[in-house]
ModelCIF file with pLDDT and N, C-alpha, C, O atoms, coordinates in Angstrom:
data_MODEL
#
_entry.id   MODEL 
#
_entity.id                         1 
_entity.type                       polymer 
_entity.pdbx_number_of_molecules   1 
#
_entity_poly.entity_id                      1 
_entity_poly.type                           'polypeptide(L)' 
_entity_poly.nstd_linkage                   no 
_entity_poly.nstd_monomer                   no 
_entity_poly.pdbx_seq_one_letter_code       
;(UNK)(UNK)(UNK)(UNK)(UNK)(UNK)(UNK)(UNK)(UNK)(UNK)(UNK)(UNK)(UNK)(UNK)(UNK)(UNK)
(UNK)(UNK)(UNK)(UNK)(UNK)(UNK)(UNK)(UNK)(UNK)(UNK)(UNK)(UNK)(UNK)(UNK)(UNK)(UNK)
(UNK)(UNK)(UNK)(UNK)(UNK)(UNK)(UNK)(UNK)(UNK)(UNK)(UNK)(UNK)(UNK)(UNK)
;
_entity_poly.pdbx_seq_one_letter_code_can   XXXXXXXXXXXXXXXXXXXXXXXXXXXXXXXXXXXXXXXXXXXXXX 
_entity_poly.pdbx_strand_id                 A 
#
loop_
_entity_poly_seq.entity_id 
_entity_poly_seq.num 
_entity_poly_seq.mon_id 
_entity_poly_seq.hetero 
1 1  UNK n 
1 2  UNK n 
1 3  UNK n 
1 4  UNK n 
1 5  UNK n 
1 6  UNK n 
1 7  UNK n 
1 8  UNK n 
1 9  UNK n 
1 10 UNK n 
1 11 UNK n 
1 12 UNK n 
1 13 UNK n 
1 14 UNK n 
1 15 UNK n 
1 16 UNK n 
1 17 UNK n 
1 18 UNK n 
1 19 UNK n 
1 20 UNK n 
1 21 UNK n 
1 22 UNK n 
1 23 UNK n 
1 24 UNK n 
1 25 UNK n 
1 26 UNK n 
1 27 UNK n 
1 28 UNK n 
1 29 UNK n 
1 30 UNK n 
1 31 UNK n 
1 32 UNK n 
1 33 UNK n 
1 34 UNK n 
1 35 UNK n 
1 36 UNK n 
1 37 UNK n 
1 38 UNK n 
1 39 UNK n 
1 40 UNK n 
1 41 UNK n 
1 42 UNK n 
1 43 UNK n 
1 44 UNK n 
1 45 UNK n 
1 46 UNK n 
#
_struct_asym.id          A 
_struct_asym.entity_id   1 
#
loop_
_ma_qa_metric.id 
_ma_qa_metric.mode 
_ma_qa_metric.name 
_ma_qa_metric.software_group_id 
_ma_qa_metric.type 
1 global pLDDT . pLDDT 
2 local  pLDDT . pLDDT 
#
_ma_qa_metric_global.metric_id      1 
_ma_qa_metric_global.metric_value   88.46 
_ma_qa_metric_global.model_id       1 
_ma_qa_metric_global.ordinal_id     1 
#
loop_
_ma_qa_metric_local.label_asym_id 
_ma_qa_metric_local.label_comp_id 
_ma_qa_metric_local.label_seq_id 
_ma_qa_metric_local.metric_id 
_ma_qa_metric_local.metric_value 
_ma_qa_metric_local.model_id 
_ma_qa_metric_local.ordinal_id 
A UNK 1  2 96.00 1 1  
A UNK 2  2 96.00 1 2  
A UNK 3  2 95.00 1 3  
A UNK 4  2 91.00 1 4  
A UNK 5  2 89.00 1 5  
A UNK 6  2 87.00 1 6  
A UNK 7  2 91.00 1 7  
A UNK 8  2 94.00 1 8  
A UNK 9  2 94.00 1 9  
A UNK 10 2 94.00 1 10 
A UNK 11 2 95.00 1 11 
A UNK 12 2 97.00 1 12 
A UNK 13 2 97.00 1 13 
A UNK 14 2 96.00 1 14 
A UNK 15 2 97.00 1 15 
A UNK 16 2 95.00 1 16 
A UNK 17 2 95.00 1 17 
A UNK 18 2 94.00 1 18 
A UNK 19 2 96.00 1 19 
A UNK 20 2 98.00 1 20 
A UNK 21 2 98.00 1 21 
A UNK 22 2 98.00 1 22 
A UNK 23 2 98.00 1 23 
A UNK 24 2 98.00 1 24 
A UNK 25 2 98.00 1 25 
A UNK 26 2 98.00 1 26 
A UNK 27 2 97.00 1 27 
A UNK 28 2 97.00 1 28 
A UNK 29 2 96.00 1 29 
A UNK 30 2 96.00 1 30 
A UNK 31 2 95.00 1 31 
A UNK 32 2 91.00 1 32 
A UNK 33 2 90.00 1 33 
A UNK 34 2 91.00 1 34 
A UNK 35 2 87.00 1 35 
A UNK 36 2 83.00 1 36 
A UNK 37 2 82.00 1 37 
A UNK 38 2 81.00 1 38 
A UNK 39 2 74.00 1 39 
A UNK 40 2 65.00 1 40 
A UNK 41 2 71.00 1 41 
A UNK 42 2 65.00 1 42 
A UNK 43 2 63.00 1 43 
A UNK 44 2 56.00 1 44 
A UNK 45 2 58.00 1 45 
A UNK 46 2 56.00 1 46 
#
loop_
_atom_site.group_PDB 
_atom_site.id 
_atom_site.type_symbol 
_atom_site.label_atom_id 
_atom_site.label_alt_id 
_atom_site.label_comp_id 
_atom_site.label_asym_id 
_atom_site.label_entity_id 
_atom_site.label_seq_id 
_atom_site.pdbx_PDB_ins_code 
_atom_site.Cartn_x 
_atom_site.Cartn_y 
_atom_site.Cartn_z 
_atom_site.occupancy 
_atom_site.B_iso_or_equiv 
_atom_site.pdbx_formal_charge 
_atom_site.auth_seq_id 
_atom_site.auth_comp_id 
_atom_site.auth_asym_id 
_atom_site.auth_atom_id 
_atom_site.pdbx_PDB_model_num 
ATOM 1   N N  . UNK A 1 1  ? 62.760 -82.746 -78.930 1.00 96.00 ? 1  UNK A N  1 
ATOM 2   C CA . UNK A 1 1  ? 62.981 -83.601 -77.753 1.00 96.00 ? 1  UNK A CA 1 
ATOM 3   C C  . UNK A 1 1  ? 61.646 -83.963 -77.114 1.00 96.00 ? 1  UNK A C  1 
ATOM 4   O O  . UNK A 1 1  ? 60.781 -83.105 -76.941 1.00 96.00 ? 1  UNK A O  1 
ATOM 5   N N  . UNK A 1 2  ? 61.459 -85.413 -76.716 1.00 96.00 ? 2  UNK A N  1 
ATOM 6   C CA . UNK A 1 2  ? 60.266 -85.545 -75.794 1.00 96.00 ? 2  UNK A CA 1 
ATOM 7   C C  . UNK A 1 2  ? 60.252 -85.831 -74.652 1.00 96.00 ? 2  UNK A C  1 
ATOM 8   O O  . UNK A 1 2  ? 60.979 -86.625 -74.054 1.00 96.00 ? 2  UNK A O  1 
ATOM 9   N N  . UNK A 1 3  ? 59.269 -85.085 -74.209 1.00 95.00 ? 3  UNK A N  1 
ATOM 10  C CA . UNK A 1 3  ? 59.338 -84.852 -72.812 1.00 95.00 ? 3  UNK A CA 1 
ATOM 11  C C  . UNK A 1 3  ? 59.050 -86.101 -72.317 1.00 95.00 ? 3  UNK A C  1 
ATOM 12  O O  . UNK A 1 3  ? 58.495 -87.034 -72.898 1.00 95.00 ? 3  UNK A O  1 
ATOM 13  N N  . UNK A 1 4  ? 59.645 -86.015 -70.738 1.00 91.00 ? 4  UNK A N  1 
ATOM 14  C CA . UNK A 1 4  ? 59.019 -87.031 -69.627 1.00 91.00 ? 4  UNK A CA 1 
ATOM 15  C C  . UNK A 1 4  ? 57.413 -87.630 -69.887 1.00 91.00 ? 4  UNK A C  1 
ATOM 16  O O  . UNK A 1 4  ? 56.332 -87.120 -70.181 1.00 91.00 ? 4  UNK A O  1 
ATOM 17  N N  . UNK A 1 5  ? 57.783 -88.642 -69.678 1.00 89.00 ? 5  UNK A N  1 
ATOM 18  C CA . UNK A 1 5  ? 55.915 -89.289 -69.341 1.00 89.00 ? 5  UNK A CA 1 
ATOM 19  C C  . UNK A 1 5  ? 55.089 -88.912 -68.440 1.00 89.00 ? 5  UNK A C  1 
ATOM 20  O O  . UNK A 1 5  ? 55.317 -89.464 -67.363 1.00 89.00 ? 5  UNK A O  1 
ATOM 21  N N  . UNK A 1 6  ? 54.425 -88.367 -68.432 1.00 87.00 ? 6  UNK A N  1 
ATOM 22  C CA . UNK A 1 6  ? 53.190 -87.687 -66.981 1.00 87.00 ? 6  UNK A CA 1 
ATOM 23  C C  . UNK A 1 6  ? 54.190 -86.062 -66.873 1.00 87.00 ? 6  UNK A C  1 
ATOM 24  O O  . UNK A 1 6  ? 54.207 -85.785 -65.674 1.00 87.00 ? 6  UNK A O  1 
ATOM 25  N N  . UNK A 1 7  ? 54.729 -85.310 -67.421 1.00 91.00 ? 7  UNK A N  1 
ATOM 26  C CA . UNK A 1 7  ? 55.092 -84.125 -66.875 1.00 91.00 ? 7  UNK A CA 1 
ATOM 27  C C  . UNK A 1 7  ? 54.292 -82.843 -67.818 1.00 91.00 ? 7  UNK A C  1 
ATOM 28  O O  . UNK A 1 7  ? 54.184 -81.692 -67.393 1.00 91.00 ? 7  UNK A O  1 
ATOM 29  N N  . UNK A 1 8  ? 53.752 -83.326 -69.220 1.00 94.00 ? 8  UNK A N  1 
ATOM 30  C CA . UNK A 1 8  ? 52.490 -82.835 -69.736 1.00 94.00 ? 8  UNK A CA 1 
ATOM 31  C C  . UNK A 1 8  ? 51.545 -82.342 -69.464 1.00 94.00 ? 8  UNK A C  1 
ATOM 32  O O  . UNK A 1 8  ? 50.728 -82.948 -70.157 1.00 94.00 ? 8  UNK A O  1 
ATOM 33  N N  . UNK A 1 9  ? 50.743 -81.243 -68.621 1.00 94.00 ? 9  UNK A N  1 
ATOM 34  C CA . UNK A 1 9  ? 49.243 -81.471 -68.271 1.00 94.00 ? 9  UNK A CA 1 
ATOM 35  C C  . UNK A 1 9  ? 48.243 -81.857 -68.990 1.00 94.00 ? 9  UNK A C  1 
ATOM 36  O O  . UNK A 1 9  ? 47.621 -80.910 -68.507 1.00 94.00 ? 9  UNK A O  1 
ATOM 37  N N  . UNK A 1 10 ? 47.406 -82.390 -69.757 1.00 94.00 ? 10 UNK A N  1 
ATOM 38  C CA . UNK A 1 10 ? 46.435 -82.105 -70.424 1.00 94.00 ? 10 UNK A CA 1 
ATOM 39  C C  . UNK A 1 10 ? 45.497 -81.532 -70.056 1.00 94.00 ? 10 UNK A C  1 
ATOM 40  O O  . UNK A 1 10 ? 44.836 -81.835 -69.062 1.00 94.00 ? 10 UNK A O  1 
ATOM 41  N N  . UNK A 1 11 ? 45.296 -80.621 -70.793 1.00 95.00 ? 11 UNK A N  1 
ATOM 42  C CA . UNK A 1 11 ? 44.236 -78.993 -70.829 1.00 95.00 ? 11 UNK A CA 1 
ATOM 43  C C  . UNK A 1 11 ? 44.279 -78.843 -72.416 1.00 95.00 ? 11 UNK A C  1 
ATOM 44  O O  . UNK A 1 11 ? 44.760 -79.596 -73.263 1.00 95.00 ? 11 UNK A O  1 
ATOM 45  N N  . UNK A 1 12 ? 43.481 -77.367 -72.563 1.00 97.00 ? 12 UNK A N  1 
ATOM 46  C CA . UNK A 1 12 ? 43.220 -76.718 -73.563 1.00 97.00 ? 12 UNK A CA 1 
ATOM 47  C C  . UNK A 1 12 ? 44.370 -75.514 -73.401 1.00 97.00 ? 12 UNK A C  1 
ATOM 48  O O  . UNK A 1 12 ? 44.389 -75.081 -72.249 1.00 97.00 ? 12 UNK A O  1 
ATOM 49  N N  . UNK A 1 13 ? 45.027 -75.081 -74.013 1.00 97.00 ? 13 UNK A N  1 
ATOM 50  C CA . UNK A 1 13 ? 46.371 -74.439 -74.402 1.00 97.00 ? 13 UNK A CA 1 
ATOM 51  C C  . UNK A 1 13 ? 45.433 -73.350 -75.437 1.00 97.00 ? 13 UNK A C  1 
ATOM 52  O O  . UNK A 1 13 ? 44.688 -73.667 -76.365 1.00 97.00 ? 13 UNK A O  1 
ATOM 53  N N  . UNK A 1 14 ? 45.737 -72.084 -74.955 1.00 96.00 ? 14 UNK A N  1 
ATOM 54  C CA . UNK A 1 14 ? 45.111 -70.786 -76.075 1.00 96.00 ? 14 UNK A CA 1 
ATOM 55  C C  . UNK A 1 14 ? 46.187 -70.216 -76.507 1.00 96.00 ? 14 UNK A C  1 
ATOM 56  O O  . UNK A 1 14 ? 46.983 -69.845 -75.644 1.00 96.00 ? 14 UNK A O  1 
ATOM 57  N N  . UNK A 1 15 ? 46.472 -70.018 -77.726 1.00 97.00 ? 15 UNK A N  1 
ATOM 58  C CA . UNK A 1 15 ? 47.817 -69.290 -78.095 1.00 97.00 ? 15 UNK A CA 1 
ATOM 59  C C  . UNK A 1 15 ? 47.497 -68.599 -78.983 1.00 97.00 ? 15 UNK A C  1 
ATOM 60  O O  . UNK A 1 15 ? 46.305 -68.671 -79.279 1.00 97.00 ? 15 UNK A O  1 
ATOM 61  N N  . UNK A 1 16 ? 48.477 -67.517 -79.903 1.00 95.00 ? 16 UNK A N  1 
ATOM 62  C CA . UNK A 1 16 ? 48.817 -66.716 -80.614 1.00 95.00 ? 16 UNK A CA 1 
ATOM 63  C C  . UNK A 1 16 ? 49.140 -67.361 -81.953 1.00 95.00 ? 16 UNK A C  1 
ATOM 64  O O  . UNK A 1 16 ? 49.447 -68.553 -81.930 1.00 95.00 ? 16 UNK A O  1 
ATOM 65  N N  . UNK A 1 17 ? 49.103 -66.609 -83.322 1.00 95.00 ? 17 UNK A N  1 
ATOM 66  C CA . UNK A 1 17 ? 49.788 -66.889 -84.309 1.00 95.00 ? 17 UNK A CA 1 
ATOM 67  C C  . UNK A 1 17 ? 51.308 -66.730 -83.641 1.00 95.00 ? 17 UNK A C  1 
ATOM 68  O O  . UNK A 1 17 ? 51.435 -66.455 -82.448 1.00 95.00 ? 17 UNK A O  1 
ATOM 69  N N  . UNK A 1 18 ? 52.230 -66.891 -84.357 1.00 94.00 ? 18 UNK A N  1 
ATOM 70  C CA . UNK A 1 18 ? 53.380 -67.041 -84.027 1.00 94.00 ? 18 UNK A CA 1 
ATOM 71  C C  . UNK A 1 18 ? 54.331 -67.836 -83.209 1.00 94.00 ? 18 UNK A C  1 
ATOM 72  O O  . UNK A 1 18 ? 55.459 -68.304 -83.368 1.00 94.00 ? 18 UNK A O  1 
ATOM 73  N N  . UNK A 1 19 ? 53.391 -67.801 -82.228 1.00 96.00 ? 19 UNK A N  1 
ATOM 74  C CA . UNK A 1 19 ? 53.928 -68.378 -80.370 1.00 96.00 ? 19 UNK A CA 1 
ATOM 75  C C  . UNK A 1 19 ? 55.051 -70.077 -80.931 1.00 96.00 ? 19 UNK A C  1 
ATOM 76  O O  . UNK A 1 19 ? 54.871 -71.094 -81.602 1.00 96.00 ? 19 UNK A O  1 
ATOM 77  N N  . UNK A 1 20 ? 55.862 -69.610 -80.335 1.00 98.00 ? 20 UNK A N  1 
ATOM 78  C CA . UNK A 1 20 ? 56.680 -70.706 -80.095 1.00 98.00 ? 20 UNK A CA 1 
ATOM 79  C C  . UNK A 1 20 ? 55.962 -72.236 -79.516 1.00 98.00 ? 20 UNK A C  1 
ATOM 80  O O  . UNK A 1 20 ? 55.311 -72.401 -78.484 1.00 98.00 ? 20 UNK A O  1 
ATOM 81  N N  . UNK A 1 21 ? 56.345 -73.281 -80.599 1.00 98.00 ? 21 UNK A N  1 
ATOM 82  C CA . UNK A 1 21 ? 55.722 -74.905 -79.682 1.00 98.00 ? 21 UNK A CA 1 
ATOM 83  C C  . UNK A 1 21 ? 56.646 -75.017 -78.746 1.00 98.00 ? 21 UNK A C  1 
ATOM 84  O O  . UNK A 1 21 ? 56.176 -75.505 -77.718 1.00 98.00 ? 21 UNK A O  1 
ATOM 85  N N  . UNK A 1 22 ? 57.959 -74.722 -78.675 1.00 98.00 ? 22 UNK A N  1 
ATOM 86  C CA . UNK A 1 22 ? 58.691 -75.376 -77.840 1.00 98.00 ? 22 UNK A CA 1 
ATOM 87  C C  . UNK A 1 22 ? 58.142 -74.242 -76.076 1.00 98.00 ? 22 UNK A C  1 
ATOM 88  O O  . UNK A 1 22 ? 57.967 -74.527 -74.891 1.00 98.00 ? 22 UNK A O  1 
ATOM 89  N N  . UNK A 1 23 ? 58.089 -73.316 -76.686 1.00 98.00 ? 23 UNK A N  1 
ATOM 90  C CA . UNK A 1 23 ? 57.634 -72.284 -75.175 1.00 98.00 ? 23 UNK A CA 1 
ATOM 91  C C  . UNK A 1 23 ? 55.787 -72.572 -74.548 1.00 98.00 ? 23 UNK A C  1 
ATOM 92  O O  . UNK A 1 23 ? 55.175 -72.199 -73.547 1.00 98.00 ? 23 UNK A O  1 
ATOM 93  N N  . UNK A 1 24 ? 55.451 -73.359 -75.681 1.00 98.00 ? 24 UNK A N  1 
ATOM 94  C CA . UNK A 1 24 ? 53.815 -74.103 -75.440 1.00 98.00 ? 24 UNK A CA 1 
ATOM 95  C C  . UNK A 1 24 ? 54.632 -75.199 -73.928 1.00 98.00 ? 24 UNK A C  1 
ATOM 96  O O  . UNK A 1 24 ? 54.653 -75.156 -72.698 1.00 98.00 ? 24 UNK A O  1 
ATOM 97  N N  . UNK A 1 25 ? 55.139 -75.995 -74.939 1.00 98.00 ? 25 UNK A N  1 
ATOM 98  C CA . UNK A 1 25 ? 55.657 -77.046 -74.131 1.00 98.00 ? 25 UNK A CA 1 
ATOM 99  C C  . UNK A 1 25 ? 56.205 -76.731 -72.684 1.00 98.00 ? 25 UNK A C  1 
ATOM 100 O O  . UNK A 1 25 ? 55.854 -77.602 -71.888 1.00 98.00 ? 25 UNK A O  1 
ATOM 101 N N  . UNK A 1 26 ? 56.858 -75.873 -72.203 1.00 98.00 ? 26 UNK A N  1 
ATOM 102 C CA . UNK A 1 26 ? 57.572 -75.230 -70.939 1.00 98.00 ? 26 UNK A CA 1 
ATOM 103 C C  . UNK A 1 26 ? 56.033 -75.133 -70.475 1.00 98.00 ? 26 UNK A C  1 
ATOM 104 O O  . UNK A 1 26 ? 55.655 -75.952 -69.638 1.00 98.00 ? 26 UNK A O  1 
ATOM 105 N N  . UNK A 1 27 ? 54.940 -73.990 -71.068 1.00 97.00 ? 27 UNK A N  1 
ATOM 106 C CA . UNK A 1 27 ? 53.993 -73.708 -70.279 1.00 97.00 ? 27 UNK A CA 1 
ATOM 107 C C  . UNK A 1 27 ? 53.352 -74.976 -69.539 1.00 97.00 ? 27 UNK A C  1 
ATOM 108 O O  . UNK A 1 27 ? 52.899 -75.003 -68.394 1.00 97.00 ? 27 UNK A O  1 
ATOM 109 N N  . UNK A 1 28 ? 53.420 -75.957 -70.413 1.00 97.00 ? 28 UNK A N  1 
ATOM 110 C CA . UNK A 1 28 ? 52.296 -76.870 -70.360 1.00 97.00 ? 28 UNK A CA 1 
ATOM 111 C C  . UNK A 1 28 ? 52.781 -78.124 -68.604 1.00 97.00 ? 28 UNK A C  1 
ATOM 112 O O  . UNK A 1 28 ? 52.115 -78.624 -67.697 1.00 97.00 ? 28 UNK A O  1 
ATOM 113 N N  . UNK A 1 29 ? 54.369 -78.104 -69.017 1.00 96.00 ? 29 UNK A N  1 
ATOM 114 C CA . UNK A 1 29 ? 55.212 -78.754 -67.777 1.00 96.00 ? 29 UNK A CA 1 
ATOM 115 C C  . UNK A 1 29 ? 55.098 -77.758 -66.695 1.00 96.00 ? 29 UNK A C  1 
ATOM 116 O O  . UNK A 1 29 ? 54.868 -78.288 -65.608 1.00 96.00 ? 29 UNK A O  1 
ATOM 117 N N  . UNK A 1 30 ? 55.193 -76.422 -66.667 1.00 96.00 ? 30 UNK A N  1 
ATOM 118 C CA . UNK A 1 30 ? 54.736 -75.749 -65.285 1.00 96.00 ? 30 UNK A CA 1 
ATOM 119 C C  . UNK A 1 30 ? 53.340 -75.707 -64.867 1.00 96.00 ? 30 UNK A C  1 
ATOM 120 O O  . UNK A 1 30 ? 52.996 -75.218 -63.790 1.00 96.00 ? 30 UNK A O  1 
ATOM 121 N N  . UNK A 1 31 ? 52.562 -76.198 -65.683 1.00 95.00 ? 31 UNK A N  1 
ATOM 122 C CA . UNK A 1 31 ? 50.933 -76.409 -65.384 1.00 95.00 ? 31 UNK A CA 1 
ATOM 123 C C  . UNK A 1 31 ? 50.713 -77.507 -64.508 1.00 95.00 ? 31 UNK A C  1 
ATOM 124 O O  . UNK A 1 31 ? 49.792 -77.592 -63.696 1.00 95.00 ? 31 UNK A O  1 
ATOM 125 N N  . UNK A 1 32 ? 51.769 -78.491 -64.754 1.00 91.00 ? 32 UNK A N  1 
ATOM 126 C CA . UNK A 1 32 ? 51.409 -79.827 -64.488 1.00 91.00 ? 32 UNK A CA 1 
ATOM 127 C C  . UNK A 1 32 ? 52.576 -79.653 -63.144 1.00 91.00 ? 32 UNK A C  1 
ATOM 128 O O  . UNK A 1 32 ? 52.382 -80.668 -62.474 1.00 91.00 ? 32 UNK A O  1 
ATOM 129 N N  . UNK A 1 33 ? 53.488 -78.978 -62.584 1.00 90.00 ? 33 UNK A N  1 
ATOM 130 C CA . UNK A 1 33 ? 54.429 -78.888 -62.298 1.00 90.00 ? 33 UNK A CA 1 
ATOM 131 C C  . UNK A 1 33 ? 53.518 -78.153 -60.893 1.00 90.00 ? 33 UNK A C  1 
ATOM 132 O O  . UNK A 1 33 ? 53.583 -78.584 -59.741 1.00 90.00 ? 33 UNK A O  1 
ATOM 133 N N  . UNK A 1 34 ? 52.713 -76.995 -61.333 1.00 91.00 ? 34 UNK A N  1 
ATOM 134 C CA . UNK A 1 34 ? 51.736 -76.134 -60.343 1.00 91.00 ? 34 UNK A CA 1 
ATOM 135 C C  . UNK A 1 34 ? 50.760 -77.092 -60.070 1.00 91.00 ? 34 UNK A C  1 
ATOM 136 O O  . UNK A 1 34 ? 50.627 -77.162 -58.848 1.00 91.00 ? 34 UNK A O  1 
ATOM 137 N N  . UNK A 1 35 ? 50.044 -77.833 -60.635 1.00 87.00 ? 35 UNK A N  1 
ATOM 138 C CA . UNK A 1 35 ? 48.633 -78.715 -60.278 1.00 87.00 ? 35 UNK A CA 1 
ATOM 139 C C  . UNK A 1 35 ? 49.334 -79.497 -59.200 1.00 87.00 ? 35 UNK A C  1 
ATOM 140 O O  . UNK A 1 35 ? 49.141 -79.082 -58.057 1.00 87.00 ? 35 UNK A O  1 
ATOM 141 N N  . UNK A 1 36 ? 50.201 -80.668 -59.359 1.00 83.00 ? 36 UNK A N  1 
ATOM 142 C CA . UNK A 1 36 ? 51.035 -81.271 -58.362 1.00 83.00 ? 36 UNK A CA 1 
ATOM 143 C C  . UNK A 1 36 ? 50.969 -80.414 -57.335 1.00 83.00 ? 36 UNK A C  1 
ATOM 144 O O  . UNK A 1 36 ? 50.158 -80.523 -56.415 1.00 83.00 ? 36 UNK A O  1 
ATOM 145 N N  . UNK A 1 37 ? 51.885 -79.449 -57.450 1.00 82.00 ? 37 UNK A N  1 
ATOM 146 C CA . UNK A 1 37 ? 52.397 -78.934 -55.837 1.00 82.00 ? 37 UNK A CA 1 
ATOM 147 C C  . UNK A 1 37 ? 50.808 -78.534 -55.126 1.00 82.00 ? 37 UNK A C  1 
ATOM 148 O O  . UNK A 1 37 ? 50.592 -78.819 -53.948 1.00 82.00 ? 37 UNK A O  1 
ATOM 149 N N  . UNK A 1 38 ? 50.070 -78.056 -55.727 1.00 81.00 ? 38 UNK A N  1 
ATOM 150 C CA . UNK A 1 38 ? 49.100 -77.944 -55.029 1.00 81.00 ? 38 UNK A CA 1 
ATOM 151 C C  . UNK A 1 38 ? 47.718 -79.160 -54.534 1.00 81.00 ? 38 UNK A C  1 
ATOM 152 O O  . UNK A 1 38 ? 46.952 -79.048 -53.577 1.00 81.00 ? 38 UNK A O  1 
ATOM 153 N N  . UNK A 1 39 ? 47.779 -80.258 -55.557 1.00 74.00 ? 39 UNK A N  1 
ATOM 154 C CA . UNK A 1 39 ? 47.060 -81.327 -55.166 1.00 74.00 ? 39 UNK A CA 1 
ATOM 155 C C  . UNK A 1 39 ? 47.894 -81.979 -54.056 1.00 74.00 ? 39 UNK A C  1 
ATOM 156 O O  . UNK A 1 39 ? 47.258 -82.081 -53.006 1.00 74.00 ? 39 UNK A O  1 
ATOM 157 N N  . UNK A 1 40 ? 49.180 -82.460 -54.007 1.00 65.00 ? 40 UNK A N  1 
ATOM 158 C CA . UNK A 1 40 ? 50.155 -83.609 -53.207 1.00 65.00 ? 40 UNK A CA 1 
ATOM 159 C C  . UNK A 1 40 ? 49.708 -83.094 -51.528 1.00 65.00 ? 40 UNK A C  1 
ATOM 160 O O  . UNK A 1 40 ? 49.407 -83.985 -50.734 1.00 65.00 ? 40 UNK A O  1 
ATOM 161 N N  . UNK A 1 41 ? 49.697 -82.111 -51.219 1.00 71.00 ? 41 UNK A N  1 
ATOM 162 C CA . UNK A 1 41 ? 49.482 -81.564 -50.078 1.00 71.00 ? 41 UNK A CA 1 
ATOM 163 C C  . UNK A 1 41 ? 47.709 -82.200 -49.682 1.00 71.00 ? 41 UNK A C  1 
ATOM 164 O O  . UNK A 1 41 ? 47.622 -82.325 -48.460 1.00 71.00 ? 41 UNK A O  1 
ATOM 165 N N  . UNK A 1 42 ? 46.919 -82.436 -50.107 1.00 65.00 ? 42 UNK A N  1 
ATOM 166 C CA . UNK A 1 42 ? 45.888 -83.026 -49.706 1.00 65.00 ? 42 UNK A CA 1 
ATOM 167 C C  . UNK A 1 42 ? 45.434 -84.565 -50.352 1.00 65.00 ? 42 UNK A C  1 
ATOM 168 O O  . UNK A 1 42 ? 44.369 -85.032 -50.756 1.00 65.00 ? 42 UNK A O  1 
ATOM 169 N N  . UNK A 1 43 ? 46.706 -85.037 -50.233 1.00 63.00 ? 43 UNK A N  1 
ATOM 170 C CA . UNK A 1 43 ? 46.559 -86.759 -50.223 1.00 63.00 ? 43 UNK A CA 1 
ATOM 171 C C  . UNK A 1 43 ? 46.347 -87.315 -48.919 1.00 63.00 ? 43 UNK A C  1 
ATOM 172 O O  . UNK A 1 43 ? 46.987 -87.089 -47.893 1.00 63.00 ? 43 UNK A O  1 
ATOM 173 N N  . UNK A 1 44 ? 45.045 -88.319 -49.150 1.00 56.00 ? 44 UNK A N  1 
ATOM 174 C CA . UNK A 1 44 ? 44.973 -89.197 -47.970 1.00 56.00 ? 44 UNK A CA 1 
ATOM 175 C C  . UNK A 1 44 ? 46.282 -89.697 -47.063 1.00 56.00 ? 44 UNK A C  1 
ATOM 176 O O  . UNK A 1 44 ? 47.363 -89.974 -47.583 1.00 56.00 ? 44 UNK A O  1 
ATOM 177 N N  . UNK A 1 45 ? 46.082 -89.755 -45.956 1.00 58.00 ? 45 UNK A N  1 
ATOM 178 C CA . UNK A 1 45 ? 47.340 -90.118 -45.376 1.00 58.00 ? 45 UNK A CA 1 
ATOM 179 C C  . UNK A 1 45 ? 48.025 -91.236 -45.634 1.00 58.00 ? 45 UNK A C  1 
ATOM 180 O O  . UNK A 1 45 ? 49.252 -91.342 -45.609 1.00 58.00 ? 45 UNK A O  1 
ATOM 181 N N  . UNK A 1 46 ? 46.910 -92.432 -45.988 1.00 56.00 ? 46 UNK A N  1 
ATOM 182 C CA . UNK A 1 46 ? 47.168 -93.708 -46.487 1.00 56.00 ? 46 UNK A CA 1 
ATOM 183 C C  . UNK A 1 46 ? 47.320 -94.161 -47.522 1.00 56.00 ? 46 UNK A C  1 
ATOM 184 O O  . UNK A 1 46 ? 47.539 -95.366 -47.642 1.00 56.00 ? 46 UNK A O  1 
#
């Protein structure tokens, strides 16, 4: 399944032999999911 447009972060991702892509993918949407909540709070007012 592919994900939403912009819900991706792009970064560098360090993983394991084994590690699940689909549990990459979850990490990668709460990265981008955490960056948001913490950038939106210091947007210009305008």
């Amino acid at each position: 399944d592919i994900p939403a447009e912009g819900s991706l972060l792009p970064e560098t991702y360090h993983y394991r032999r084994g590690d699940d892509r689909n549990a990459l993918i979850k990490r990668m949407q709460k990265e981008m999911n955490d960056t948001l909540a913490e950038i939106w709070p210091t947007r210009a007012s305008d």
